[in-house]
Protein backbone atom coordinates (compact mmCIF):
# COMPACT_ATOMS: atom_id res chain seq x y z
CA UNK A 1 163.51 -2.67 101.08
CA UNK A 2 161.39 -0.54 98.87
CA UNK A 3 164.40 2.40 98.42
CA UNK A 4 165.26 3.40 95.04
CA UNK A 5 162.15 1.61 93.64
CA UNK A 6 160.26 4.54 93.23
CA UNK A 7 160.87 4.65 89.51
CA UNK A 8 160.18 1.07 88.83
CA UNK A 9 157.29 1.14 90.56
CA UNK A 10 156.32 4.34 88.04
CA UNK A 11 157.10 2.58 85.08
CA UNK A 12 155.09 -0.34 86.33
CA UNK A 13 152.02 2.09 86.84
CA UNK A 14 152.53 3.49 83.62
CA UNK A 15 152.50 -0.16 82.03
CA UNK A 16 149.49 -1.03 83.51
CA UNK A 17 147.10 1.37 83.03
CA UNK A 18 148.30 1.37 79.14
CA UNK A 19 147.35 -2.04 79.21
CA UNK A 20 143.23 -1.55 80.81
CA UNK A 21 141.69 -0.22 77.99
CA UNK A 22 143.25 -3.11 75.73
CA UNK A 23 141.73 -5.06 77.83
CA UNK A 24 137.92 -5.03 77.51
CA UNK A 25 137.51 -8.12 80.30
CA UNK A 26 138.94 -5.85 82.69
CA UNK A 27 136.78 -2.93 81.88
CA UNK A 28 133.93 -5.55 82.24
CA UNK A 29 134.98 -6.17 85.42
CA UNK A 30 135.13 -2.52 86.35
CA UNK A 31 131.48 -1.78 85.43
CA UNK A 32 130.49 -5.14 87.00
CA UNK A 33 131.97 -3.59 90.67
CA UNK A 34 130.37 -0.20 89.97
CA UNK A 35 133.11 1.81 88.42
CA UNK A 36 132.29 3.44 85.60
CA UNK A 37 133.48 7.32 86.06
CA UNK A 38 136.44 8.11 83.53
CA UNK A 39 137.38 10.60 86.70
CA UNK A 40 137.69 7.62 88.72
CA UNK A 41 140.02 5.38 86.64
CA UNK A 42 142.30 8.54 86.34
CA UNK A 43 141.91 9.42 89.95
CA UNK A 44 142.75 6.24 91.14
CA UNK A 45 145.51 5.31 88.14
CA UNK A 46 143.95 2.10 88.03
CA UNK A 47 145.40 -0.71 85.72
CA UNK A 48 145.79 -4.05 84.18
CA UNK A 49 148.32 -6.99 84.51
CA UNK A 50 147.26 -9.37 81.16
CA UNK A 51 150.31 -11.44 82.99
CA UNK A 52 152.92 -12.27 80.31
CA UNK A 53 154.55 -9.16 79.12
CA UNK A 54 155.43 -7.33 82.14
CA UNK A 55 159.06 -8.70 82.38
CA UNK A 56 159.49 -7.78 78.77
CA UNK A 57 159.19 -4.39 78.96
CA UNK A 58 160.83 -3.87 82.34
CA UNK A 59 163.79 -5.61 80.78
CA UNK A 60 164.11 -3.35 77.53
CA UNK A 61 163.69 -0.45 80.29
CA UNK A 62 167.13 -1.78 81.41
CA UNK A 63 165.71 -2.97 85.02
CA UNK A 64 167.85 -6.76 85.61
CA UNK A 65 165.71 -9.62 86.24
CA UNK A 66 167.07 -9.84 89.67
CA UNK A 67 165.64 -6.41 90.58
CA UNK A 68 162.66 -7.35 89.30
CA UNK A 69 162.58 -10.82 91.44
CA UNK A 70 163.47 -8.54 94.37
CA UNK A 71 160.84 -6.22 94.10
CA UNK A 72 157.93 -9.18 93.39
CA UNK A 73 157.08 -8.29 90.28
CA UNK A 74 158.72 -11.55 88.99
CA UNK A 75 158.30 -14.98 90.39
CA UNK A 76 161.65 -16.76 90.83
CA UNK A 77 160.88 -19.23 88.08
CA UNK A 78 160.85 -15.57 85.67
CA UNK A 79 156.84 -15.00 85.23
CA UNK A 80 155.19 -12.25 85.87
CA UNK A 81 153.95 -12.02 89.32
CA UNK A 82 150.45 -10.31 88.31
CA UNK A 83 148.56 -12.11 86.16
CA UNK A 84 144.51 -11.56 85.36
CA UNK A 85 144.54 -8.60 87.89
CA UNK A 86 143.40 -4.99 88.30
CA UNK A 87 145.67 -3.02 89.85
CA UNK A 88 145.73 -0.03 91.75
CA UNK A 89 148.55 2.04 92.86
CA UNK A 90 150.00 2.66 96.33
CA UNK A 91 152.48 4.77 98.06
CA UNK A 92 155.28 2.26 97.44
CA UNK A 93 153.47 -0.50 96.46
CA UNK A 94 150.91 -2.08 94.18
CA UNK A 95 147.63 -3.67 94.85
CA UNK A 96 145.99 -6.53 92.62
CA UNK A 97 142.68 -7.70 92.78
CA UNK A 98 141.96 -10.73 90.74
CA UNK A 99 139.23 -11.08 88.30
CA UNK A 100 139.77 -14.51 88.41
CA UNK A 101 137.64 -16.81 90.64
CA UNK A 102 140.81 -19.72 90.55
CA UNK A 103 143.81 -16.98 91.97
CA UNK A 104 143.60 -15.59 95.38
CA UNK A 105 141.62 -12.12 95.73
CA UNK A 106 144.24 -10.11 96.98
CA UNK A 107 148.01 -9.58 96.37
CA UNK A 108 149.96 -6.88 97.51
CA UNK A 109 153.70 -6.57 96.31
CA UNK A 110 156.61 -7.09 98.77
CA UNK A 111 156.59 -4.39 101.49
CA UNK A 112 154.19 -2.57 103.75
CA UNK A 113 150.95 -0.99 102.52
CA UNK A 114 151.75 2.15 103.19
CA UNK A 115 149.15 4.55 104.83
CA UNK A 116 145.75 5.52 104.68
CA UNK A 117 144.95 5.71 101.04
CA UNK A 118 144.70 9.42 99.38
CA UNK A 119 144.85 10.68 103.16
CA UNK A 120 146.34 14.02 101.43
CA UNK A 121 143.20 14.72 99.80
CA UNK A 122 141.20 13.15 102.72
CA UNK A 123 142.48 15.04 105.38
CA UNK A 124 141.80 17.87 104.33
CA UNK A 125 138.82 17.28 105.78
CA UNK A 126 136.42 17.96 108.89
CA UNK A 127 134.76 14.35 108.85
CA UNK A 128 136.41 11.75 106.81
CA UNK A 129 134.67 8.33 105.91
CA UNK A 130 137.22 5.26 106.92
CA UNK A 131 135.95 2.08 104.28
CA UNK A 132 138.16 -1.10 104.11
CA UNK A 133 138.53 -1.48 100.29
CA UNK A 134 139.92 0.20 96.98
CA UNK A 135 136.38 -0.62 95.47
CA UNK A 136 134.70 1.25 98.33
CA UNK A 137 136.22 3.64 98.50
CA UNK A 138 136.05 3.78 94.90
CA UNK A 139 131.94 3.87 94.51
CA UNK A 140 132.02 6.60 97.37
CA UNK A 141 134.32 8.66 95.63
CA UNK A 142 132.58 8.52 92.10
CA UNK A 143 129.23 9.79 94.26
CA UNK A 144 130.89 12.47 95.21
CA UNK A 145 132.08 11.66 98.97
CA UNK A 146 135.53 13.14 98.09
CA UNK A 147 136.37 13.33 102.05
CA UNK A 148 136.90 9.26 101.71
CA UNK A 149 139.84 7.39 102.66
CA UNK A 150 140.82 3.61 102.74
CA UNK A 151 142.84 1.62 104.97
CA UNK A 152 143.48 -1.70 102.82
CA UNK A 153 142.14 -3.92 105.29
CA UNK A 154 140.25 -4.17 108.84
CA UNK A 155 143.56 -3.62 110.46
CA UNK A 156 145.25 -0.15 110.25
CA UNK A 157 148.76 -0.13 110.96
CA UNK A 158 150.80 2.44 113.06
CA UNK A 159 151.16 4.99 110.49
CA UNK A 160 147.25 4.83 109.55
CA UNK A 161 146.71 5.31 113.02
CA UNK A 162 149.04 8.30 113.13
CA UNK A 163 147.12 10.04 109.99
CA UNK A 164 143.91 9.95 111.38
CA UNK A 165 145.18 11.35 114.80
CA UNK A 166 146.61 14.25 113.03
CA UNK A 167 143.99 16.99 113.91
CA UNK A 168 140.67 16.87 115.25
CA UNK A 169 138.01 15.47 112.95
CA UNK A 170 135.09 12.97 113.04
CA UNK A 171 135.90 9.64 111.43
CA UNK A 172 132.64 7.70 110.03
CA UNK A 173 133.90 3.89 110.25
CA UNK A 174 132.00 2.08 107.36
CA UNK A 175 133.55 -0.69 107.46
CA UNK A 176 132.11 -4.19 106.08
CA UNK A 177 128.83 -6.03 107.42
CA UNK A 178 130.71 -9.34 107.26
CA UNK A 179 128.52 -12.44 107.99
CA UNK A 180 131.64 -13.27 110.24
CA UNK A 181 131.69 -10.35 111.84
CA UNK A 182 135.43 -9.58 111.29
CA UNK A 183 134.36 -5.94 110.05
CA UNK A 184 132.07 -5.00 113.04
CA UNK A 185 134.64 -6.39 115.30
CA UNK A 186 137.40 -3.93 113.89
CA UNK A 187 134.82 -1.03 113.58
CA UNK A 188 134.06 -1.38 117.25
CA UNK A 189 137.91 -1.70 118.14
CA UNK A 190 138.32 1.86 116.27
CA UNK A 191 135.05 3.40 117.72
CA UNK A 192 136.78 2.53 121.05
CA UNK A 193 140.42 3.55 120.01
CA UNK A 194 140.12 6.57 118.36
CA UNK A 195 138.37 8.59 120.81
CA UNK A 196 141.67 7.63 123.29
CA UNK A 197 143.48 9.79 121.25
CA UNK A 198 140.99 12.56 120.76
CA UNK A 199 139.57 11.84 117.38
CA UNK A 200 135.43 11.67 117.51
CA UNK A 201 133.83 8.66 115.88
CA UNK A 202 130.97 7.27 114.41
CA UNK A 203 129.84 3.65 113.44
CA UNK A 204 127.84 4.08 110.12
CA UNK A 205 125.84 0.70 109.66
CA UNK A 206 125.08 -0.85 106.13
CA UNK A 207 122.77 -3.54 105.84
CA UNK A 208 123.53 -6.76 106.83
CA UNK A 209 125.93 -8.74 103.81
CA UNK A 210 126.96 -5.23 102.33
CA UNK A 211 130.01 -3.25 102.20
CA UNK A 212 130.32 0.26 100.39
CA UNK A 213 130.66 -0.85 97.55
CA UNK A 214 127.72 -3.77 97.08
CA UNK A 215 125.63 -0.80 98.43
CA UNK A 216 126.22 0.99 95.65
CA UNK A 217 126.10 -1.87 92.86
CA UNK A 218 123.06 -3.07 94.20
CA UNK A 219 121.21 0.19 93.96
CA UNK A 220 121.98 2.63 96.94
CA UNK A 221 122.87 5.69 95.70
CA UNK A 222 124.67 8.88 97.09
CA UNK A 223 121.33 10.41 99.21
CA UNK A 224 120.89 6.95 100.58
CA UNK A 225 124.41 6.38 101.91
CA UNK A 226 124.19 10.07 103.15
CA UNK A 227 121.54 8.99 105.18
CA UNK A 228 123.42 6.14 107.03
CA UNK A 229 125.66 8.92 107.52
CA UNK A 230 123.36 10.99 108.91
CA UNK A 231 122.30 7.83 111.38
CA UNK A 232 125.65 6.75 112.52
CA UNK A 233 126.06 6.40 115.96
CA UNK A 234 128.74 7.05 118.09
């Protein structure tokens, strides 16, 4: 139950990003996955768990350790529950991304999602690009694709769903070019969802091994990715 921890969740935030810049292996790994823009960082409130110190402050806050345990920002043996990870802020949760190649990728706190990520900004929008990651989403906003939007994952929940059906617009799915195929697969679920409910689509197809943002790090720029706009099919 996430009620009431709207404030922790703020001081959390606030901890964090405090922490990036003190933190030059995280800023490394910024640049490394193509974001660079001071705009971004802000925009997105991104931060840094060092791991270690979060319980610490939380505590002189006056948050108990069993609210913190509740809320899965402490482990039940007391540590913090981010360690080595960027973090970006949700609507009622956190997302960590390791930097670490021994911890798992991803790690969400306890809780749902949420929905579609900066969908207020997003849908304010005639055609709105649908990636699968923060860092996606993140190179295509520093190029200037404001009318982004990210739904943490090849499956969108009921609310996500809800969003996007919210007025008539055209969504461009750019979803991952998995070797597996898991990202095609849920692109061509949506391209054959969506337009159930009214909502025109468009499959937008990077090359094969790429997602947003590889296209980007790798040398695609904002012209080139507003080409494979310009190409996606319905």
């Amino acid at each position: 139950e996430w009620r009431g921890v709207a404030p922790l969740l703020h001081e959390v935030e606030r901890f964090y990003r405090m922490q990036l810049d003190r933190h030059g292996e995280a800023v490394d790994y910024l640049h490394q996955r193509g974001l660079r823009s001071p705009e971004l960082i802000e925009h997105m409130r991104i931060g840094y768990a060092p791991g270690s110190c979060l319980r610490g402050w939380l505590t002189e806050l006056g948050y108990p350790l069993p609210v913190l345990r509740q809320a899965g920002l402490v482990t039940a043996a007391g540590y913090d529950a981010y360690i080595h990870r960027v973090v970006f802020p949700l609507e009622g949760n956190l997302y960590g991304r390791s930097i670490s190649s021994s911890a798992p990728r991803h790690r969400f706190l306890i809780g749902s999602k949420g929905g579609l990520y900066c969908w207020e900004q997003a849908r304010l929008y005639p055609e709105v690009i649908l990636v699968e990651g923060l860092f996606d989403y993140a190179v295509l906003w520093q190029a200037g694709f404001y009318n982004v939007t990210c739904s943490l994952g090849t499956h969108l929940n009921a609310r996500q769903l809800r969003q996007l059906y919210d007025a008539p617009r055209t969504v461009y799915v750019a979803f991952d070019a998995d070797p597996n195929c898991s990202g095609q697969q849920a692109a061509q679920y949506l391209l054959l969802t969506l337009p159930q409910r009214g909502v025109t689509t468009r499959l937008v197809s990077l090359p094969d091994g790429h997602d947003p943002n590889s296209f980007f790090v790798h040398g695609g720029d904002a012209p080139q990715f507003q080409s494979l706009l310009e190409a996606a099919l319905p």
